[in-house]
Protein backbone atom coordinates (compact mmCIF):
# COMPACT_ATOMS: atom_id res chain seq x y z
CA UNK A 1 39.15 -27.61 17.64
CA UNK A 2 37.59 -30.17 15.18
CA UNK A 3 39.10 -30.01 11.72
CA UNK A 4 36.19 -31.57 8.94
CA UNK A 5 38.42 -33.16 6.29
CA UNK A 6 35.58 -32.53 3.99
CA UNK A 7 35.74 -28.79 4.80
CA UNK A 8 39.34 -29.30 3.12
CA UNK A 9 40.33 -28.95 -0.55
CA UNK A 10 44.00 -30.84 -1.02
CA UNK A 11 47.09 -28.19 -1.78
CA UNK A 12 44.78 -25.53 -0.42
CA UNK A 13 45.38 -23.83 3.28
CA UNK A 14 42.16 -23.77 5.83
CA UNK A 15 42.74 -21.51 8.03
CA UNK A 16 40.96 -20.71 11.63
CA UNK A 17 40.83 -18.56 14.65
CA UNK A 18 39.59 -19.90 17.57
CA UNK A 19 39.03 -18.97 21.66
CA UNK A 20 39.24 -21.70 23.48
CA UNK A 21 38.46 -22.42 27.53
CA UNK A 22 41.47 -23.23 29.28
CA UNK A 23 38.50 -25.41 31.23
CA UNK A 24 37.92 -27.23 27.99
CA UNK A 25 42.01 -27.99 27.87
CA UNK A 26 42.35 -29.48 31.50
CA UNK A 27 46.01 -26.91 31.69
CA UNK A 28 45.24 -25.25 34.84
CA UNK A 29 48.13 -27.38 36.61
CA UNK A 30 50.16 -26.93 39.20
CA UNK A 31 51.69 -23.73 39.54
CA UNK A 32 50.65 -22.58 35.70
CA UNK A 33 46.69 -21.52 35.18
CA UNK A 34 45.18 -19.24 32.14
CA UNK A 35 43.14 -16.98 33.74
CA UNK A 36 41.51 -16.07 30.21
CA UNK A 37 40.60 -17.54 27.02
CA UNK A 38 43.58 -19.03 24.75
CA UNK A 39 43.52 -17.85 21.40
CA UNK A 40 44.07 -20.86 18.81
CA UNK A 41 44.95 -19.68 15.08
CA UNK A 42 45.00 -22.71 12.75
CA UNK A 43 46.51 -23.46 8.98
CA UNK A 44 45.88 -27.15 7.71
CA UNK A 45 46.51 -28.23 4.21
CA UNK A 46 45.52 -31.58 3.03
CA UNK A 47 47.36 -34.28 1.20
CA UNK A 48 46.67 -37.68 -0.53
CA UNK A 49 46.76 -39.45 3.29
CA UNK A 50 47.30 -36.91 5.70
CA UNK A 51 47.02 -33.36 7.29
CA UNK A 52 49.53 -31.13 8.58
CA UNK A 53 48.10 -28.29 10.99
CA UNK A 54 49.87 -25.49 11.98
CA UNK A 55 48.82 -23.89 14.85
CA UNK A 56 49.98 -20.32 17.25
CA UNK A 57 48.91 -20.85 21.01
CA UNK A 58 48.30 -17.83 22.73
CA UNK A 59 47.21 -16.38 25.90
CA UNK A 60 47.79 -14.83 29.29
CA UNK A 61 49.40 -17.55 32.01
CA UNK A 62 49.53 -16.96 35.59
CA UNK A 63 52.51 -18.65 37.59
CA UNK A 64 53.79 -18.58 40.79
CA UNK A 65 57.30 -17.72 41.66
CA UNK A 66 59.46 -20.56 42.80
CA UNK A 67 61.36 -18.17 44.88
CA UNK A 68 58.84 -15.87 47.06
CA UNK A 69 55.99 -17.13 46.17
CA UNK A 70 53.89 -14.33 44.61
CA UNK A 71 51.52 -14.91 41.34
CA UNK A 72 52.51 -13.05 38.40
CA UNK A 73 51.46 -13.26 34.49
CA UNK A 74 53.10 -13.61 31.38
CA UNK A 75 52.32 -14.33 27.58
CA UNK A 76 52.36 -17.89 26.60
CA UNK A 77 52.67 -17.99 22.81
CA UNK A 78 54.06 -20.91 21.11
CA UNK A 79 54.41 -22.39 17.63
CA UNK A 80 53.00 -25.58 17.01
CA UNK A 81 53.19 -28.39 13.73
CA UNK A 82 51.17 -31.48 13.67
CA UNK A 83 50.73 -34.71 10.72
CA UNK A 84 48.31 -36.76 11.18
CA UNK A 85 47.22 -40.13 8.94
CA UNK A 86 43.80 -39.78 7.62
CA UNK A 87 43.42 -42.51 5.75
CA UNK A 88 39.67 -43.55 6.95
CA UNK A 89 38.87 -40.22 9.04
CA UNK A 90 36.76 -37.66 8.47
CA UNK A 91 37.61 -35.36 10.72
CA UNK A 92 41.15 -34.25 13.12
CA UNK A 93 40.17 -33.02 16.70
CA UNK A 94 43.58 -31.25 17.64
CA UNK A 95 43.07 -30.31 21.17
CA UNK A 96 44.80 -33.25 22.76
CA UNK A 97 48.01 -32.11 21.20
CA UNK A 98 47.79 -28.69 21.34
CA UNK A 99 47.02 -29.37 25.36
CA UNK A 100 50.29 -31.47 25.74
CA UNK A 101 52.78 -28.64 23.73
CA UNK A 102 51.18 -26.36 26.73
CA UNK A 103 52.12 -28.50 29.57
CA UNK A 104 55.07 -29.80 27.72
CA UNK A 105 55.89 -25.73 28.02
CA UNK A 106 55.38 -25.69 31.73
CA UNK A 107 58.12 -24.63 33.79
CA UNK A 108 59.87 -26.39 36.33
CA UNK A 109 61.21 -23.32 38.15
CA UNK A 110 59.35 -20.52 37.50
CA UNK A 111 60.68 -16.85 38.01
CA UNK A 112 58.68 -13.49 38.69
CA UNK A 113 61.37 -11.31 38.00
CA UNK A 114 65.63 -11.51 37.17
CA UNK A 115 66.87 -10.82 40.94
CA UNK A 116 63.92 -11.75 43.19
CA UNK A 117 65.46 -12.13 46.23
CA UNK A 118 62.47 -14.50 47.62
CA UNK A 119 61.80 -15.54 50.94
CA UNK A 120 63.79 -15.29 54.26
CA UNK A 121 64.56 -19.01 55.29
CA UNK A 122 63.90 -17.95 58.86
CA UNK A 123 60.75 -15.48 59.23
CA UNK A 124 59.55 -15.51 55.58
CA UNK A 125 59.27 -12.23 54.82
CA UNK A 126 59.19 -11.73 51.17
CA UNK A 127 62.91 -9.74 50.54
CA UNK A 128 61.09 -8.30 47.58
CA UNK A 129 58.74 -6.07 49.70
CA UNK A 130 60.63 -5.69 53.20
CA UNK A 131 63.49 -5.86 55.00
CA UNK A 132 64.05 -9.30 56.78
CA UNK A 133 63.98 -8.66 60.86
CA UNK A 134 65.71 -11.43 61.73
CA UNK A 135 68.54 -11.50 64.21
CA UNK A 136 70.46 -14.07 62.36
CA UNK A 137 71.96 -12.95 58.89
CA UNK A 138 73.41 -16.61 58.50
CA UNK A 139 71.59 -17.13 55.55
């Protein structure tokens, strides 16, 4: 999203909703993707030398579970505050931030459910769906 200083009055909030690609943000990593658009709501206010944006990330992410493996979704939603100097600017593109508070959000382990039971170590059956048919109960 492109912010036009000019578009600005100082002391005064501008405020915008916005859809954005999750193509356009380059966040489809890993095991996180957004299968739909992100919704981007935007206050800025302007002062002498700079611009504070406040901005609500939404959408729907898809992860896969660390533990057996399945895709699931959840809602992303996250607060964000920016400043930026604009001494010499005319306008504030904020999608390189807002693209790094996603990732930044990212999880290292993520979890389909509180007590998946995942996979068997041995036959991988998923212990969510079926009953492991292993001889061995070692694990």
């Amino acid at each position: 999203m492109k912010i036009y200083l000019k578009d600005l009055q100082e002391d005064r909030a501008f405020v915008r909703d916005e859809e954005v690609d999750p193509a356009d943000l380059d966040i489809n990593v890993g095991i996180m993707s957004f299968p739909g658009p992100i919704r981007l709501r935007v206050e800025a206010w302007k002062s002498k030398d700079g611009l504070t944006v406040s901005a609500r990330v939404e959408g729907d992410r898809r992860l896969v579970c660390s533990l057996c493996l399945e895709e699931f979704n959840n809602l992303f939603e996250k607060d964000i505050t920016l400043h930026y100097d604009i001494k010499g600017l005319d306008s504030v593109i904020v999608d390189a931030e807002v693209r790094d508070e996603i990732i930044l959000e990212h999880p290292i382990r993520a979890v389909c459910r509180a007590g998946c039971k995942g996979l068997c170590p041995s036959c991988g059956a998923n212990l969510n769906r079926e009953t492991c048919r292993c001889k061995s109960k070692a694990f």
